[in-house]
Protein backbone atom coordinates (compact mmCIF):
# COMPACT_ATOMS: atom_id res chain seq x y z
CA UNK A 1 11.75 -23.58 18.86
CA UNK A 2 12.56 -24.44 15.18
CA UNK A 3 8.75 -26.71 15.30
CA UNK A 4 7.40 -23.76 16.99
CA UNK A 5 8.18 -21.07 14.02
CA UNK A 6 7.13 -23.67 11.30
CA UNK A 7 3.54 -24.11 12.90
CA UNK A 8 3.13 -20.82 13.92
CA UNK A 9 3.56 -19.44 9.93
CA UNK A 10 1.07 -21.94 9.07
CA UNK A 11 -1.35 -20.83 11.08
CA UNK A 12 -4.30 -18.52 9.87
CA UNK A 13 -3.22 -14.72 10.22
CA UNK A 14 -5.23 -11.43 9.68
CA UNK A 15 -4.94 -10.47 5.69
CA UNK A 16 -3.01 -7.17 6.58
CA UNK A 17 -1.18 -5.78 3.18
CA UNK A 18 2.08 -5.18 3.84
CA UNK A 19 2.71 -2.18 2.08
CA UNK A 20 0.55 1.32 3.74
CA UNK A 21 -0.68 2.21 0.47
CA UNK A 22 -3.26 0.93 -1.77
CA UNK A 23 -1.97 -0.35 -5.83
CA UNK A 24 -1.16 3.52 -6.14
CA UNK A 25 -1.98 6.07 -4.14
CA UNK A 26 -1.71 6.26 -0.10
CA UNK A 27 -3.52 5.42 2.42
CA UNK A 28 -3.41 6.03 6.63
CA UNK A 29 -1.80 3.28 7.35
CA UNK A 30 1.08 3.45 9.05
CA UNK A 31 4.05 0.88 9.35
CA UNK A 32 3.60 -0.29 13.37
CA UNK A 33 7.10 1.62 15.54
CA UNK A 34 10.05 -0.33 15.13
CA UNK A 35 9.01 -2.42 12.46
CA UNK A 36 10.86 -2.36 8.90
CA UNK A 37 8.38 -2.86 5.62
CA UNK A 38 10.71 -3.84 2.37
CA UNK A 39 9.60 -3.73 -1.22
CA UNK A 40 10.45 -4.88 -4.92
CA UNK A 41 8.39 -3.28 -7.52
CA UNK A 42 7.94 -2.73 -11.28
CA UNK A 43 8.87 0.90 -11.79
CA UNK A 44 7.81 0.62 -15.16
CA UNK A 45 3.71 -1.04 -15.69
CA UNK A 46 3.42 -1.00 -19.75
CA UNK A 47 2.74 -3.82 -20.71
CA UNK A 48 2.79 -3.42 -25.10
CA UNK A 49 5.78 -2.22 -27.43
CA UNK A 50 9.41 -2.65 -27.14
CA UNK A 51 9.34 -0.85 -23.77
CA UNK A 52 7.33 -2.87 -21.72
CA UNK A 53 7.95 -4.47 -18.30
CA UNK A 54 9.38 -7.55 -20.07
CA UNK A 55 12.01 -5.71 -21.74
CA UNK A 56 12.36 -2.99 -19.58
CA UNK A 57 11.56 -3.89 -15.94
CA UNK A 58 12.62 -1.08 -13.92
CA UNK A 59 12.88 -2.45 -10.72
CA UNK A 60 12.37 -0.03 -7.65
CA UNK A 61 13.46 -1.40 -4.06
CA UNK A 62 11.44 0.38 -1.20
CA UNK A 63 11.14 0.86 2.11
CA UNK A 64 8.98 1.78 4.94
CA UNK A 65 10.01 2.22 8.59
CA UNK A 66 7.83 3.07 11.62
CA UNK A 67 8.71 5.88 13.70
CA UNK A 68 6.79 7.51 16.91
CA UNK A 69 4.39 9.93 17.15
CA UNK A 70 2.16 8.73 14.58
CA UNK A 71 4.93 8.85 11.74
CA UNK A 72 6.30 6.57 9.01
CA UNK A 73 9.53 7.42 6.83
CA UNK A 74 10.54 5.75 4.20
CA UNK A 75 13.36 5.31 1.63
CA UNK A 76 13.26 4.35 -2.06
CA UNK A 77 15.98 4.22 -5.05
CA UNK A 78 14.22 5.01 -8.27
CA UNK A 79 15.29 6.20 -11.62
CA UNK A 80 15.05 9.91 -11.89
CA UNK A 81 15.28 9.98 -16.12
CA UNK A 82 14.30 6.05 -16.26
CA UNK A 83 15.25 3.89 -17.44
CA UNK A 84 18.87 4.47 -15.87
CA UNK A 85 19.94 7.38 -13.15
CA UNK A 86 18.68 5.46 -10.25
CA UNK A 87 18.59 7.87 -6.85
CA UNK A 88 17.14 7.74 -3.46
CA UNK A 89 14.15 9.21 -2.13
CA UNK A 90 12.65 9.97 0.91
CA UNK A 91 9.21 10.01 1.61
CA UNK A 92 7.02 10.89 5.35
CA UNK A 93 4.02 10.42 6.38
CA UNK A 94 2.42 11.75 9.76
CA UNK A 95 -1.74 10.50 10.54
CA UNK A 96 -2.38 12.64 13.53
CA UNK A 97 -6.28 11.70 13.50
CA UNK A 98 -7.21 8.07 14.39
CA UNK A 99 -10.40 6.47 13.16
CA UNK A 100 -13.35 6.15 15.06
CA UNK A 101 -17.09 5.78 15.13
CA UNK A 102 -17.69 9.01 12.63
CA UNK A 103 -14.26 10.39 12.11
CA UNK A 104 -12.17 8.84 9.61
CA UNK A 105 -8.66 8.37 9.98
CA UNK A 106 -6.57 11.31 8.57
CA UNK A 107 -2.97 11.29 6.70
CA UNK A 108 -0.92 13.96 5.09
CA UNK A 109 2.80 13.35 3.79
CA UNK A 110 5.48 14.39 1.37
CA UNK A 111 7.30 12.42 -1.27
CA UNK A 112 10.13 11.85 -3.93
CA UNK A 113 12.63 14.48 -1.57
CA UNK A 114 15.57 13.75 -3.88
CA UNK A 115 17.47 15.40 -6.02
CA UNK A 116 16.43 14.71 -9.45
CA UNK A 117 12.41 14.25 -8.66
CA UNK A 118 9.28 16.91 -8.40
CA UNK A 119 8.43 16.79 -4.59
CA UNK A 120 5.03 15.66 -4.00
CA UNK A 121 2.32 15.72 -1.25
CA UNK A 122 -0.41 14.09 -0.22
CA UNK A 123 -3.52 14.24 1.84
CA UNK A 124 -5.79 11.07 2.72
CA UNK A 125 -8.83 10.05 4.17
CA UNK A 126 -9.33 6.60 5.26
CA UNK A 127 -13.05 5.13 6.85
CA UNK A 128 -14.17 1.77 7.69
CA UNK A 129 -17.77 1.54 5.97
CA UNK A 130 -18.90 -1.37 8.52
CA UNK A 131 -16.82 0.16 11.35
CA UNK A 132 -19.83 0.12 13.63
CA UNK A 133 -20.81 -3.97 13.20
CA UNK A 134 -16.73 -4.59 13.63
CA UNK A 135 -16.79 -2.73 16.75
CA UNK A 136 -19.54 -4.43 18.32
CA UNK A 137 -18.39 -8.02 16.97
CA UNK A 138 -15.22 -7.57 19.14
CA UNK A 139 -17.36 -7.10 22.06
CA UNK A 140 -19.89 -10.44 21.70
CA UNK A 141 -18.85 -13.15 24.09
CA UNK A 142 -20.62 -15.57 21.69
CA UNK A 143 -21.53 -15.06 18.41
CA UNK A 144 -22.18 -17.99 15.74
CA UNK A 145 -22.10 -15.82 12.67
CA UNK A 146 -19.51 -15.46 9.85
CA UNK A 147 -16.81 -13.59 10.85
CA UNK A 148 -17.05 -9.83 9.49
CA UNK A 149 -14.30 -8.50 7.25
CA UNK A 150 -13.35 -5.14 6.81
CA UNK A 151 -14.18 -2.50 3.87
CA UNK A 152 -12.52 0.71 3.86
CA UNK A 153 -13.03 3.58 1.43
CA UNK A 154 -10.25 5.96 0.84
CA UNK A 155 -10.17 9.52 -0.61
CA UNK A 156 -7.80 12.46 -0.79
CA UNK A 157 -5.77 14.72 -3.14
CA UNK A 158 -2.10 14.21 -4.35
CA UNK A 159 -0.14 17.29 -5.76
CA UNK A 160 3.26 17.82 -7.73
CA UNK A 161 4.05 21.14 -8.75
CA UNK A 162 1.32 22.86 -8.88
CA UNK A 163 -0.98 20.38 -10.42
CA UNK A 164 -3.10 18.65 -7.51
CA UNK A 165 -5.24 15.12 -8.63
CA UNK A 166 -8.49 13.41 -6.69
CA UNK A 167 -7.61 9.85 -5.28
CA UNK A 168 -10.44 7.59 -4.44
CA UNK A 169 -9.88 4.03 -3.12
CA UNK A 170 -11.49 0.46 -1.81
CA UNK A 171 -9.84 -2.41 -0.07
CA UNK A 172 -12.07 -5.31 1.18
CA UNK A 173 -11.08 -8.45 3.13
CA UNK A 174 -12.21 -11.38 1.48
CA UNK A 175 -10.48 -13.73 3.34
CA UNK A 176 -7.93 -14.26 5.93
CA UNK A 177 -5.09 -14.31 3.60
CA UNK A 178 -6.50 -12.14 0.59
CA UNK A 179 -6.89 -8.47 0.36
CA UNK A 180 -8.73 -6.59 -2.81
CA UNK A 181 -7.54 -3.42 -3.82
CA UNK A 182 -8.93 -0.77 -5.81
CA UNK A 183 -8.04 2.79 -6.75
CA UNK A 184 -8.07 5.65 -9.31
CA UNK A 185 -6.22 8.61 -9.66
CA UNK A 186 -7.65 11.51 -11.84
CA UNK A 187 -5.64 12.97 -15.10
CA UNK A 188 -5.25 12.04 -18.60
CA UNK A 189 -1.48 10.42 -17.20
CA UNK A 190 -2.88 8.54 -14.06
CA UNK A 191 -4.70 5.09 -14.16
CA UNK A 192 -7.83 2.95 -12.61
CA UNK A 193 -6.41 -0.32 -10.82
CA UNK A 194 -8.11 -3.52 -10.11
CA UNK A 195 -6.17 -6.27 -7.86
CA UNK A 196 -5.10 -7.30 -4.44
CA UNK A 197 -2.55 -8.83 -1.78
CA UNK A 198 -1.86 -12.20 -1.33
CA UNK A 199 -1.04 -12.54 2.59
CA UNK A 200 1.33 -15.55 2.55
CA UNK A 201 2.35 -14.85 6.81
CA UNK A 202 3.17 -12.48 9.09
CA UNK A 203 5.66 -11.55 7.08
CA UNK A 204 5.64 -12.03 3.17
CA UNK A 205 2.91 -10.78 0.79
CA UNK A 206 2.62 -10.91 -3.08
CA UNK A 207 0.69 -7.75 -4.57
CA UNK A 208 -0.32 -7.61 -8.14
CA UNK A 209 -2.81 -5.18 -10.26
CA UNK A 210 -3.87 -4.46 -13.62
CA UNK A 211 -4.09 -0.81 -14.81
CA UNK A 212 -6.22 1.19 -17.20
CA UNK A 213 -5.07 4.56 -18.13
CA UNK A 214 -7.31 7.18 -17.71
CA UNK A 215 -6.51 8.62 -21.44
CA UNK A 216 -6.03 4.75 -23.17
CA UNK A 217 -8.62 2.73 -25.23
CA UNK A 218 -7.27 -0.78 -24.15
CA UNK A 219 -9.19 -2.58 -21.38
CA UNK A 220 -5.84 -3.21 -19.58
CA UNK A 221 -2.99 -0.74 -20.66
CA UNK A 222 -0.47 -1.82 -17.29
CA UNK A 223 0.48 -4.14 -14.54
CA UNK A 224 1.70 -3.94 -11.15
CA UNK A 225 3.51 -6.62 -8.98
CA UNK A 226 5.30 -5.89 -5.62
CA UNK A 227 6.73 -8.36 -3.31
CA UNK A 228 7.00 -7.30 0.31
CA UNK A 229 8.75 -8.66 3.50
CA UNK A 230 7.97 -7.01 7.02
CA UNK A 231 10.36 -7.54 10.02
CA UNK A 232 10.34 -6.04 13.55
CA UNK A 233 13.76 -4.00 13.30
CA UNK A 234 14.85 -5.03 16.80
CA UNK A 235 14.31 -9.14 16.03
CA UNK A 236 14.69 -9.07 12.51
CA UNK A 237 14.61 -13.01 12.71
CA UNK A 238 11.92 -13.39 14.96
CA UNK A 239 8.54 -12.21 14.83
């Protein structure tokens, strides 16, 4: 059984990122029921002055779990006046609307529900542009071509307060264990982002990203790194 695990995580796997959101905002996705998604990321992405990431790291653990009925909870411990306070926060998210061959898929959630943090809420849109030529590549018996990949384009609105911002995204498959991501969120505070997922297995991916903020003159003004392990709750050792 031991031979069996090794050569099964070296074989080939779908490039799925772990985590159901893009570098920074969210996407449909949901976390499959019963499984467990865990994160480590840099709360804090400056990358100049004697508060960057180097000095000041502010590492946020995360989590994801996958619930019935089309929902995803999660639960994170962040720093409510950061660097220091760290608290827990919920988040939920509920995509009632599956994709299909003209409808994209449809999300809406809340997050930061702690005490100490601005509630926040979402709304996303998520569409396969070559959904039609993936659809009918499942169904060829035979077929000699190079195997199709997946592009997605993502839009929405995010609100906190009373202040609501556009969200626009792009992940692309370019292989079977690489993932680009790409998103932007609108305001002079928010950031464009430029990276991807490594896909190591089934279970561990790398994510990284370099920001530009929306109101900076530096070509790259942040970066992002998360490390994520997914686990099926009920066999957390066994996939």
């Amino acid at each position: 059984m031991r031979r069996l695990a090794i050569l099964v995580s070296l074989l080939p796997v779908t490039a799925h990122a772990a985590p159901t959101g893009l570098n920074q905002i969210p996407t449909t996705d949901l976390v499959p029921v019963g499984q467990v998604s865990l994160q480590l990321q840099n709360g804090n992405t400056e990358i100049s002055g004697s508060s960057s990431v180097g000095h000041q790291p502010q590492l946020i653990p995360q989590s994801e779990f996958g619930l019935p009925w089309h929902l995803e909870t999660g639960l994170d411990v962040a720093p409510s006046e950061p660097p220091n306070e760290y608290r827990p926060i919920l988040n939920l998210k509920w995509s009632p609307v599956a994709e299909g061959y003209w409808v994209p898929a449809i999300a809406g959630g809340v997050q930061q529900l702690g005490v100490g943090f601005t509630p926040g809420y979402f709304l996303a849109l998520t569409k396969t542009l070559n959904y039609n030529a993936l659809q009918y590549q499942k169904f060829r018996a035979h077929h000699r071509n190079i195997k199709l990949r997946g592009i997605r384009l993502h839009t929405g609105v995010q609100g906190t307060g009373n202040v609501w911002r556009a969200l626009v995204g792009l992940d692309a498959e370019l292989g079977d264990h690489f993932v680009f991501y790409g998103d932007w969120i609108s305001g002079a505070q928010n950031s464009v982002s430029l990276g991807g997922v490594l896909v190591i297995n089934q279970h561990d991916s790398i994510q990284a990203a370099l920001l530009r903020g929306n109101s900076v003159d530096r070509v790259v003004s942040g970066i992002l790194i998360q490390i994520t392990h997914t686990f099926d709750l009920t066999n957390p050792l066994v996939w």
